[in-house]
N, C-alpha and C. Protein backbone atom coordinates (compact mmCIF):
# COMPACT_ATOMS: atom_id res chain seq x y z
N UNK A 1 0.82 -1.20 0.00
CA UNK A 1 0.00 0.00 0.00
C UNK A 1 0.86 1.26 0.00
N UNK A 2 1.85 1.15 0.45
CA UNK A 2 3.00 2.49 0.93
C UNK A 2 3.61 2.80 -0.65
N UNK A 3 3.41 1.68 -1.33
CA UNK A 3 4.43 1.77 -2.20
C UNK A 3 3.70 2.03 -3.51
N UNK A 4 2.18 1.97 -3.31
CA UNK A 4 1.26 2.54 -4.37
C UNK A 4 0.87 4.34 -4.28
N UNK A 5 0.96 4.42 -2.82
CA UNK A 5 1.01 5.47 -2.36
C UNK A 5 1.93 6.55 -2.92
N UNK A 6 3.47 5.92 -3.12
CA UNK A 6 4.42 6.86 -3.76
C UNK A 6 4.31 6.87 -5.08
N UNK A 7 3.72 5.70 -5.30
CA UNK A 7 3.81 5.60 -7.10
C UNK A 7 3.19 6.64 -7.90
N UNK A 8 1.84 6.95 -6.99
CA UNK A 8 1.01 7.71 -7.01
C UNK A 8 1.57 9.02 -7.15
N UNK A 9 2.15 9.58 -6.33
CA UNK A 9 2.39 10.55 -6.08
C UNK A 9 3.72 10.94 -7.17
N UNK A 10 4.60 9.97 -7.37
CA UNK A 10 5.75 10.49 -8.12
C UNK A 10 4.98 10.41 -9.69
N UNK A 11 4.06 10.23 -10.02
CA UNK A 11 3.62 10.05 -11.34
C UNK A 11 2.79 11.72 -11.47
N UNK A 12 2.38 11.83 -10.32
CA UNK A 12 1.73 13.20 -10.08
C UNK A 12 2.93 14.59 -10.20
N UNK A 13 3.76 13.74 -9.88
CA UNK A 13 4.85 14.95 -9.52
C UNK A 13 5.42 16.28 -10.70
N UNK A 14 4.49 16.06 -12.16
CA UNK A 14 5.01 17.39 -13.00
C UNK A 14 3.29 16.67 -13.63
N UNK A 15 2.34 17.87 -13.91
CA UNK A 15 1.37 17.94 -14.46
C UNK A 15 1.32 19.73 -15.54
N UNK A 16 1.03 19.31 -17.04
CA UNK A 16 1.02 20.24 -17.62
C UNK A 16 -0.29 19.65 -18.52
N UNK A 17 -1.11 20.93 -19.38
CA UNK A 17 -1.66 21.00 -20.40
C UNK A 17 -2.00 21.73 -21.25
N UNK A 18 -2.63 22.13 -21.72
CA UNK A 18 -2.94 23.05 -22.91
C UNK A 18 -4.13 24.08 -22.43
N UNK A 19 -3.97 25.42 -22.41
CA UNK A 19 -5.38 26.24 -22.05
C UNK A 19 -5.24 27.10 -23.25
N UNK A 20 -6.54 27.77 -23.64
CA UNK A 20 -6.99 28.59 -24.41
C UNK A 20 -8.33 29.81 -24.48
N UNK A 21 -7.99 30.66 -25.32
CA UNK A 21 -9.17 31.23 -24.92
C UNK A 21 -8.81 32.63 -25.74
N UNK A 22 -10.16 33.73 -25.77
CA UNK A 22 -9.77 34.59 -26.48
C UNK A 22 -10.70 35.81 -25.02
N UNK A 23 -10.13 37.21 -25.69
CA UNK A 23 -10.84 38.26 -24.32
C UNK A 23 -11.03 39.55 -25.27
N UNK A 24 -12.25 39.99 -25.41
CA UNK A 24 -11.86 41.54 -25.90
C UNK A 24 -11.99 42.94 -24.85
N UNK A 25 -11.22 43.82 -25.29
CA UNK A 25 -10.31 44.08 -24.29
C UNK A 25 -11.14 45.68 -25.37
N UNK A 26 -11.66 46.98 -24.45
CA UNK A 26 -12.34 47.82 -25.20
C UNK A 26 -11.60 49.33 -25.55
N UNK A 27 -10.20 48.92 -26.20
CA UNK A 27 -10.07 49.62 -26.57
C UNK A 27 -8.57 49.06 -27.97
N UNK A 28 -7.82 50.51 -29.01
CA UNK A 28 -7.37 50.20 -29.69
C UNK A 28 -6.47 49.07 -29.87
N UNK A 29 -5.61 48.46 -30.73
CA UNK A 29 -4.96 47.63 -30.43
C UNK A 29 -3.64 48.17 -30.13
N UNK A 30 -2.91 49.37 -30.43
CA UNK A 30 -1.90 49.56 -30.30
C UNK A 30 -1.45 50.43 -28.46
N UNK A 31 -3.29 50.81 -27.99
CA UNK A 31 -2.66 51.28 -26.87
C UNK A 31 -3.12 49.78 -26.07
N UNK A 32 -3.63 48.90 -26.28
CA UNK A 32 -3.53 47.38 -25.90
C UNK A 32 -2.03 46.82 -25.67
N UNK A 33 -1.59 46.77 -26.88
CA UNK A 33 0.21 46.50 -26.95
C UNK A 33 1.04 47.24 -26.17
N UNK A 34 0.38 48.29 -25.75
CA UNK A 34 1.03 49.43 -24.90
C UNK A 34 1.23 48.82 -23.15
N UNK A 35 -0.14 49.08 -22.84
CA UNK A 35 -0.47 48.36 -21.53
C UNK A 35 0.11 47.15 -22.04
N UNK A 36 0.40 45.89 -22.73
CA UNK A 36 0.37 44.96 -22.49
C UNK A 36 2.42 44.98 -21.84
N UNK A 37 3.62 45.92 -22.42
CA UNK A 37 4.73 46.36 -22.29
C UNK A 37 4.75 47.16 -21.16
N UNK A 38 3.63 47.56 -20.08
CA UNK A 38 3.91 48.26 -19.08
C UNK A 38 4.03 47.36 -17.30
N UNK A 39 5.59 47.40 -17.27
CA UNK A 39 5.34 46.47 -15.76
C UNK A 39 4.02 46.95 -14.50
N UNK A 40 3.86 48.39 -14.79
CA UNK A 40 3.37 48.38 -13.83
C UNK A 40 1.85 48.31 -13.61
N UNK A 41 1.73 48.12 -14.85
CA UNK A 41 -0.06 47.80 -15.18
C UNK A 41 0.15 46.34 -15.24
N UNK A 42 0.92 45.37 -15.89
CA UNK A 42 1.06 44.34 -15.78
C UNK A 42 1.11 43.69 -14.33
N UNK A 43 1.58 44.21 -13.03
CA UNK A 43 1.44 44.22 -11.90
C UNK A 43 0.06 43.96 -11.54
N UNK A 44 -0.64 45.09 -11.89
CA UNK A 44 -1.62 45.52 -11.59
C UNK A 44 -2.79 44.51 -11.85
N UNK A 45 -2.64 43.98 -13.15
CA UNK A 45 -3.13 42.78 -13.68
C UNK A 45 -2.72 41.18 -13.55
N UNK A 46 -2.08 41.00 -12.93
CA UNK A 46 -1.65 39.72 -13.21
C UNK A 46 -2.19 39.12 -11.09
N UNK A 47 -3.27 38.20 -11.51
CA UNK A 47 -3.34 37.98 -10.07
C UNK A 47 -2.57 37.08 -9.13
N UNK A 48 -2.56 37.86 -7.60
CA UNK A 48 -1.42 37.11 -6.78
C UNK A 48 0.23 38.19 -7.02
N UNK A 49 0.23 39.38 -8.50
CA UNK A 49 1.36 40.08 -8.51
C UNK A 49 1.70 41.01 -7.20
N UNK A 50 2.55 40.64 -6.93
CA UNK A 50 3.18 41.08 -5.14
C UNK A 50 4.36 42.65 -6.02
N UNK A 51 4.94 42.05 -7.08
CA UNK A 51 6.33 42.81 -7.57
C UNK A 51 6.30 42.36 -8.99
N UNK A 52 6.76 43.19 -9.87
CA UNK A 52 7.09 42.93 -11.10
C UNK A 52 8.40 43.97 -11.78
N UNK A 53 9.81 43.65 -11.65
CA UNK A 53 10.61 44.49 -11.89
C UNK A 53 11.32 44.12 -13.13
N UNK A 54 11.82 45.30 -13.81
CA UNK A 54 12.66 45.18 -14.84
C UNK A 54 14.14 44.76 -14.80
N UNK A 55 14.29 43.18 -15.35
CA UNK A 55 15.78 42.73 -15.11
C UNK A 55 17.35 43.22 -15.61
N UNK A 56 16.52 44.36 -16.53
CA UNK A 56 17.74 44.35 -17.22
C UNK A 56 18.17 43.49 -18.65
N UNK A 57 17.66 42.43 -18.80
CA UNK A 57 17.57 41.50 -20.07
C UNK A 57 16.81 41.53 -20.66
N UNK A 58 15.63 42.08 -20.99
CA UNK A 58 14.41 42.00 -21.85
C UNK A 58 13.45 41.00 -20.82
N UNK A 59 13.71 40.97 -19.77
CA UNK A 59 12.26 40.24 -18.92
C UNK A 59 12.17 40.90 -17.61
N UNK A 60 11.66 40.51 -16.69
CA UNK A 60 11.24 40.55 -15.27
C UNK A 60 11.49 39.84 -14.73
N UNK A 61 12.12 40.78 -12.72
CA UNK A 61 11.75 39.50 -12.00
C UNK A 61 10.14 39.19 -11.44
N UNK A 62 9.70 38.42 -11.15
CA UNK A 62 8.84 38.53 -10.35
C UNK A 62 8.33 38.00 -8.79
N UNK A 63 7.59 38.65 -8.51
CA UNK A 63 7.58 38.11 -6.44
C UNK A 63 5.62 37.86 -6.46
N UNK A 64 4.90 36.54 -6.31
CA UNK A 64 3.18 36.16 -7.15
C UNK A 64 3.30 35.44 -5.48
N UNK A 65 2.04 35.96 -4.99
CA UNK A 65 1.57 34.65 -4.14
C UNK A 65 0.42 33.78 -4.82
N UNK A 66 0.71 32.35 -4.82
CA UNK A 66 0.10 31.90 -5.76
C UNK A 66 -0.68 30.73 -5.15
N UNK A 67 -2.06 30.70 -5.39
CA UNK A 67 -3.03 29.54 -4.54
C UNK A 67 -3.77 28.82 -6.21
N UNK A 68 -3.19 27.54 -5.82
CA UNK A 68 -3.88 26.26 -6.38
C UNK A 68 -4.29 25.46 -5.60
N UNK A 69 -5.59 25.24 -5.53
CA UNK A 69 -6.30 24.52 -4.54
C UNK A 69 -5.73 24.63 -3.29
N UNK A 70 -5.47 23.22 -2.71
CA UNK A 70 -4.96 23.35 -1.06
C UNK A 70 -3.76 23.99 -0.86
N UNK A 71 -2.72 24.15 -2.13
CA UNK A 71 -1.51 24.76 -2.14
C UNK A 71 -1.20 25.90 -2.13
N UNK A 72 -0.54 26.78 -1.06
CA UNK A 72 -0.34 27.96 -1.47
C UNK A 72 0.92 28.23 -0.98
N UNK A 73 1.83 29.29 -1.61
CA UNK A 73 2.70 29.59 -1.87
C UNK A 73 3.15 31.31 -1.96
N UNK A 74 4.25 31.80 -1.91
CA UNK A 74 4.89 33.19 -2.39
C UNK A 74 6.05 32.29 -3.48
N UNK A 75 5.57 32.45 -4.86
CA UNK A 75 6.67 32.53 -5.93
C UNK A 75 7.45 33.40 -6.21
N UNK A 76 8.93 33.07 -6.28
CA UNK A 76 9.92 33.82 -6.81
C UNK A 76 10.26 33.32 -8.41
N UNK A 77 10.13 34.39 -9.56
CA UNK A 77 10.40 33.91 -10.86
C UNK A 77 10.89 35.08 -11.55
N UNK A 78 10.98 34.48 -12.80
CA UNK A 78 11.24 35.39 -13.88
C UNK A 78 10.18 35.17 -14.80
N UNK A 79 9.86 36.33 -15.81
CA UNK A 79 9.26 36.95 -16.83
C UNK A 79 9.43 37.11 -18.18
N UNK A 80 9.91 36.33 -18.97
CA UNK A 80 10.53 36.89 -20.11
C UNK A 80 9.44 37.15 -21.54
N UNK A 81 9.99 38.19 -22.30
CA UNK A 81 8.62 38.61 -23.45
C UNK A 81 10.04 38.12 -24.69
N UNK A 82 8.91 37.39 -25.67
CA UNK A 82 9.95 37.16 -27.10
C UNK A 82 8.95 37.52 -28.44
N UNK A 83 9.65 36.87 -29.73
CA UNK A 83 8.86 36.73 -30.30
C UNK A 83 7.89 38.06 -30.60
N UNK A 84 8.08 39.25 -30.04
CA UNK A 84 7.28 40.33 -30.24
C UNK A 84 7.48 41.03 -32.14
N UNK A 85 5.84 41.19 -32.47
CA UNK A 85 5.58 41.82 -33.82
C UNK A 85 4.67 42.41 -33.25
N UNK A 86 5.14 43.98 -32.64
CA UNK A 86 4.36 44.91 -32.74
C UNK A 86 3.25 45.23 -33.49
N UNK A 87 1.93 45.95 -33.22
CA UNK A 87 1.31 45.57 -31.97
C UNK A 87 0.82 44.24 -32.03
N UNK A 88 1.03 42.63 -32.46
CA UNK A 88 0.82 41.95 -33.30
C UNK A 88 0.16 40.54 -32.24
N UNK A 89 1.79 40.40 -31.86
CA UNK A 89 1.37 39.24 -31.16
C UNK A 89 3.10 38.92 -30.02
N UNK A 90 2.87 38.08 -29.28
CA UNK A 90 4.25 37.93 -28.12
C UNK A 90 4.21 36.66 -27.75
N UNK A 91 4.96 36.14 -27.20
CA UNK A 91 5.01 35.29 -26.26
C UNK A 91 5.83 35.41 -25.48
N UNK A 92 5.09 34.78 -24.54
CA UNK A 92 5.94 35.09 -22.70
C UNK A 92 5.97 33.92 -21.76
N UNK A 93 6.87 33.79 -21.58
CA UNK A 93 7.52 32.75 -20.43
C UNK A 93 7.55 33.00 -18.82
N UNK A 94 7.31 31.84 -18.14
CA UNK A 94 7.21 32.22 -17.07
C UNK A 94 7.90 31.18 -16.08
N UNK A 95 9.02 31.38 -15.22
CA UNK A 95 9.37 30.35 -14.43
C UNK A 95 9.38 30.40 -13.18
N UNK A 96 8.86 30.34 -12.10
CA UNK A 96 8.39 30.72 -10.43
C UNK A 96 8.38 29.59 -10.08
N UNK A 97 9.71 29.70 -8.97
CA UNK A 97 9.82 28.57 -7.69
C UNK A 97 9.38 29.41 -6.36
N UNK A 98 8.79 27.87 -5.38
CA UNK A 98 8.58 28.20 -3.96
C UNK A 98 9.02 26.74 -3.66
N UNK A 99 8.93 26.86 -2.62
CA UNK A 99 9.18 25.45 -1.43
C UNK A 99 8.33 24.29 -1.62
N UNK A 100 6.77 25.04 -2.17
CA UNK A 100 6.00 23.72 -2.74
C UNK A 100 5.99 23.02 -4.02
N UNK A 101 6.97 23.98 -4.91
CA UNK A 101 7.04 23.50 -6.23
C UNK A 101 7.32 24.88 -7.41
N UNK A 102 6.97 24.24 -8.45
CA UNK A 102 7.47 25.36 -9.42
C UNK A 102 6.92 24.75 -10.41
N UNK A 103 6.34 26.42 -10.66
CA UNK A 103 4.95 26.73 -11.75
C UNK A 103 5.82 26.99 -13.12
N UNK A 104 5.72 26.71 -14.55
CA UNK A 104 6.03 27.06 -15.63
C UNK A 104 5.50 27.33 -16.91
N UNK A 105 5.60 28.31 -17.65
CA UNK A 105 4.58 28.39 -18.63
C UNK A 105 5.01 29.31 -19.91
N UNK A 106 4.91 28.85 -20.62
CA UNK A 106 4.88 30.06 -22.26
C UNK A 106 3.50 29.68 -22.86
N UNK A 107 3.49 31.30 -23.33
CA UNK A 107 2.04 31.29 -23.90
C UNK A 107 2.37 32.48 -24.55
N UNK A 108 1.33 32.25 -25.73
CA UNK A 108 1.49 33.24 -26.92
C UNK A 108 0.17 33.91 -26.54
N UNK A 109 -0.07 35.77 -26.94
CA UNK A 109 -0.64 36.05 -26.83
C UNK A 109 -0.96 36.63 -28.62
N UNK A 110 -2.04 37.07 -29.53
CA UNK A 110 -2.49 37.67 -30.62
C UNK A 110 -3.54 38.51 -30.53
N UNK A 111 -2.57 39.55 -31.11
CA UNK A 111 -3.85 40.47 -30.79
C UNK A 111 -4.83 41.61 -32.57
N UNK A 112 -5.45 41.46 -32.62
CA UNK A 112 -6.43 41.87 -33.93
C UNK A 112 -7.27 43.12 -33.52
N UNK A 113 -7.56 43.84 -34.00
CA UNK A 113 -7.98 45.15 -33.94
C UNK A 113 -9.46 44.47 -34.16
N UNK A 114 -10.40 44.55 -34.18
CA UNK A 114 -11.73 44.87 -34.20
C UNK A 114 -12.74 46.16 -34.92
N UNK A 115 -13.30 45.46 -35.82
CA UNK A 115 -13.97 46.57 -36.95
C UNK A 115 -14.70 47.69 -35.78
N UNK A 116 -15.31 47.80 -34.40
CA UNK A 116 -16.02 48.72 -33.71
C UNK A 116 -14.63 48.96 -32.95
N UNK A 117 -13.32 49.17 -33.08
CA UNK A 117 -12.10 49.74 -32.29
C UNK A 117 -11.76 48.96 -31.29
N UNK A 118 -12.44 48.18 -30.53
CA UNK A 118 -11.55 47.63 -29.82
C UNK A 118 -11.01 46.17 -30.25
N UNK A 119 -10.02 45.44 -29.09
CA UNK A 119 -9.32 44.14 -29.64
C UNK A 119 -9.49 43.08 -28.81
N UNK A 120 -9.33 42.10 -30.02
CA UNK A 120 -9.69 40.54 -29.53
C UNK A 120 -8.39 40.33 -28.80
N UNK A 121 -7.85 39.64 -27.52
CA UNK A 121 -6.51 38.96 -27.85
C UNK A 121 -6.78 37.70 -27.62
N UNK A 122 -6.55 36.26 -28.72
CA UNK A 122 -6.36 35.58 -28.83
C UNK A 122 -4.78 35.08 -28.12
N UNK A 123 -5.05 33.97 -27.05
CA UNK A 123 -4.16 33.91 -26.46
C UNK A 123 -4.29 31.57 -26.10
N UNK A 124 -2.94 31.47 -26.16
CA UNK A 124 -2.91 29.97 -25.58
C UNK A 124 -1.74 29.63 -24.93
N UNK A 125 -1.64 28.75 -23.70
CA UNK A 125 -0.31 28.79 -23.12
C UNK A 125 -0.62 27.19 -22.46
N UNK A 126 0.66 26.81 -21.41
CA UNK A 126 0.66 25.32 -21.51
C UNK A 126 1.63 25.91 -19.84
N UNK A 127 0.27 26.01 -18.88
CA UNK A 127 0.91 25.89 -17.42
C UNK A 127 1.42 24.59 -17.11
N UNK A 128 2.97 24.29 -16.55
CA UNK A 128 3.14 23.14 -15.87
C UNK A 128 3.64 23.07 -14.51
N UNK A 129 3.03 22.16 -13.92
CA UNK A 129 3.47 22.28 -12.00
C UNK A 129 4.47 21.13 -12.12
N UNK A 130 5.07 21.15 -11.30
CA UNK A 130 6.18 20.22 -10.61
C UNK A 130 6.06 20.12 -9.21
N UNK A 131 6.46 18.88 -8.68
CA UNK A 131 6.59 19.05 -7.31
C UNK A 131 5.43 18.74 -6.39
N UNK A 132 5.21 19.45 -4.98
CA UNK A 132 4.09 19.49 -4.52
C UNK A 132 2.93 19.84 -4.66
N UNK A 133 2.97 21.14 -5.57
CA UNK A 133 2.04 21.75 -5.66
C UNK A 133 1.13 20.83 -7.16
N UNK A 134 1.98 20.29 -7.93
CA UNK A 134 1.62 18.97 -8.86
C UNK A 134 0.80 18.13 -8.65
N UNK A 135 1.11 17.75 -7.57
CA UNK A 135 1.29 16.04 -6.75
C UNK A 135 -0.65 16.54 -6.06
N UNK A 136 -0.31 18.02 -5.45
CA UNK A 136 -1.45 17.97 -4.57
C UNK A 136 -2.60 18.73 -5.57
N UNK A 137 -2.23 19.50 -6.65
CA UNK A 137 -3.11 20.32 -6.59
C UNK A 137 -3.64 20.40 -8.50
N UNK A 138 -2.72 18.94 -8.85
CA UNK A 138 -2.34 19.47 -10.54
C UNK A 138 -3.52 18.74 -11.32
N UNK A 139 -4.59 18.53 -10.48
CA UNK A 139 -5.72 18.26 -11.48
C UNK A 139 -7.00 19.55 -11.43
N UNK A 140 -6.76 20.63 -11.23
CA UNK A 140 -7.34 21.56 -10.77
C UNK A 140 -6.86 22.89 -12.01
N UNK A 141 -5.57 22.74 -12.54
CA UNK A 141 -5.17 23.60 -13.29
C UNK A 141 -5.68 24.27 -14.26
N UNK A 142 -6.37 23.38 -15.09
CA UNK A 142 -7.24 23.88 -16.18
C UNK A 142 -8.19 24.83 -15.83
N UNK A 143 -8.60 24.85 -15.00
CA UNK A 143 -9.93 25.44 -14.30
C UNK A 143 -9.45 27.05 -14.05
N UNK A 144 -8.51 26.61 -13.09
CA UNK A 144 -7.66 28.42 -12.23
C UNK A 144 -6.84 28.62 -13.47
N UNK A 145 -6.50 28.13 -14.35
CA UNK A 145 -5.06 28.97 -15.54
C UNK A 145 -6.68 29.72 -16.08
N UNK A 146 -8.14 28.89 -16.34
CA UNK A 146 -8.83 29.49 -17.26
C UNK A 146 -9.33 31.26 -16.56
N UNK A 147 -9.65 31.10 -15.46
CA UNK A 147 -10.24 31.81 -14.40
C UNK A 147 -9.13 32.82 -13.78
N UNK A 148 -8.19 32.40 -14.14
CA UNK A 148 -6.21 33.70 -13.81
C UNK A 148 -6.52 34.41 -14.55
N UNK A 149 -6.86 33.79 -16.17
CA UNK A 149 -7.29 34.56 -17.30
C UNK A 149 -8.22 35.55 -17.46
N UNK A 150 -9.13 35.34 -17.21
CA UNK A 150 -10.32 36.21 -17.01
C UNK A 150 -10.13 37.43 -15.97
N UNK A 151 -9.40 37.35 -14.91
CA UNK A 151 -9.41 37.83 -14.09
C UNK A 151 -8.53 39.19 -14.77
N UNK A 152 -7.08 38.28 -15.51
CA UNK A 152 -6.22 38.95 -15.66
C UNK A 152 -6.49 40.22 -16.77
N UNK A 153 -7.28 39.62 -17.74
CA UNK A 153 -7.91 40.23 -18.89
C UNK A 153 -9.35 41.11 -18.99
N UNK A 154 -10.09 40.80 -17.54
CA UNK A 154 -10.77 42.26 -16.99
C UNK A 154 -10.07 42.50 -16.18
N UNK A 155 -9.22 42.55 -15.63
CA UNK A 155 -8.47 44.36 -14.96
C UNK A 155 -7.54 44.75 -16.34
N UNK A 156 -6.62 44.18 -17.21
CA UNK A 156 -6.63 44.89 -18.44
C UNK A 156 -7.77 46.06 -18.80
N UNK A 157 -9.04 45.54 -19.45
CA UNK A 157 -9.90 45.98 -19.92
C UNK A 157 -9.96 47.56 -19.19
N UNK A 158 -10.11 47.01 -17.28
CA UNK A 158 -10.06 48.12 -16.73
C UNK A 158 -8.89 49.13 -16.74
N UNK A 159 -8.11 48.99 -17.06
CA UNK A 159 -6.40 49.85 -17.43
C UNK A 159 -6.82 50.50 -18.40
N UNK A 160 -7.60 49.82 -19.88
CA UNK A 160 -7.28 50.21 -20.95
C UNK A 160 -8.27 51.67 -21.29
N UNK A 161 -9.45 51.43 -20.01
CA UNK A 161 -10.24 52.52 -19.63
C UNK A 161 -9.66 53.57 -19.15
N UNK A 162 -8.93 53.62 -18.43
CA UNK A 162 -8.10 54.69 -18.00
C UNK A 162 -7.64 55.97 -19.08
N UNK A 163 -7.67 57.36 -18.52
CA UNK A 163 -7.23 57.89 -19.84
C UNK A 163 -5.89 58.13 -19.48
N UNK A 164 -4.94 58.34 -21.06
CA UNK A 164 -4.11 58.42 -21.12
C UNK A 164 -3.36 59.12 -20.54
């Protein structure tokens, strides 16, 4: 029994998959691309963002307290943006360790202007856990990466309201 127990658990121990989804966001696309290059609206948006600083290399560090199910955590990571075609489309990487494990992810974001002015962003990324937070919490992911999203992409919306 002890030994189904671990089997269990070490098979659990890195869980990743595929999320998707699109958000429109009510305003142009290029002051979209704008906010989307600003750490400190990106802060502002990204839930669980504690810190989001400029490394010096073309990414961020970052400081996320981060709750998946029973697991919770303060992540320490980095941020990195590639792949950028103004105002077009990006992808961004993400690597955050804690004590319970370590979260990882790239995801492309696309973004399209909209015939009434504002923009779609078409976006898909591939969260993966390792570790404890895997083991305890990594059948739950799909659900909170979909629902991070939403969250993350109305307080956008709300930024993009803001005037300039």
């Amino acid at each position: 029994m002890v030994l189904e127990e671990a089997s269990v658990l070490a098979v659990a121990a890195e869980v990743s998959l595929q999320v998707d989804g699109s958000n429109i966001i009510q305003a142009p696309r290029e002051r979209v691309w704008a906010l989307l290059q600003d750490p400190a609206v990106l802060a502002r948006c990204v839930p669980g963002m504690q810190e989001l600083l400029p490394d010096g290399q073309g990414g961020y560090t970052a400081l996320m307290n981060v709750a998946v199910g029973p697991v919770k955590g303060t992540f320490k990571g980095k941020v990195k943006i590639s792949d950028e075609v103004p105002p077009e489309r990006m992808t961004l990487s993400v690597e955050a360790k804690a004590p319970t494990g370590v979260v990882t992810a790239v995801g492309q974001l696309n973004l399209s202007e909209l015939e009434d002015g504002s923009t779609r962003v078409d976006w898909a990324g591939e969260p993966k856990l390792m570790g404890m937070i895997a083991s305890l919490a990594g059948r739950l992911i799909g659900g909170i990466s979909k629902q991070q999203a939403d969250i993350f992409f109305s307080r956008l919306n709300t930024e993009a309201q803001q005037p300039v």
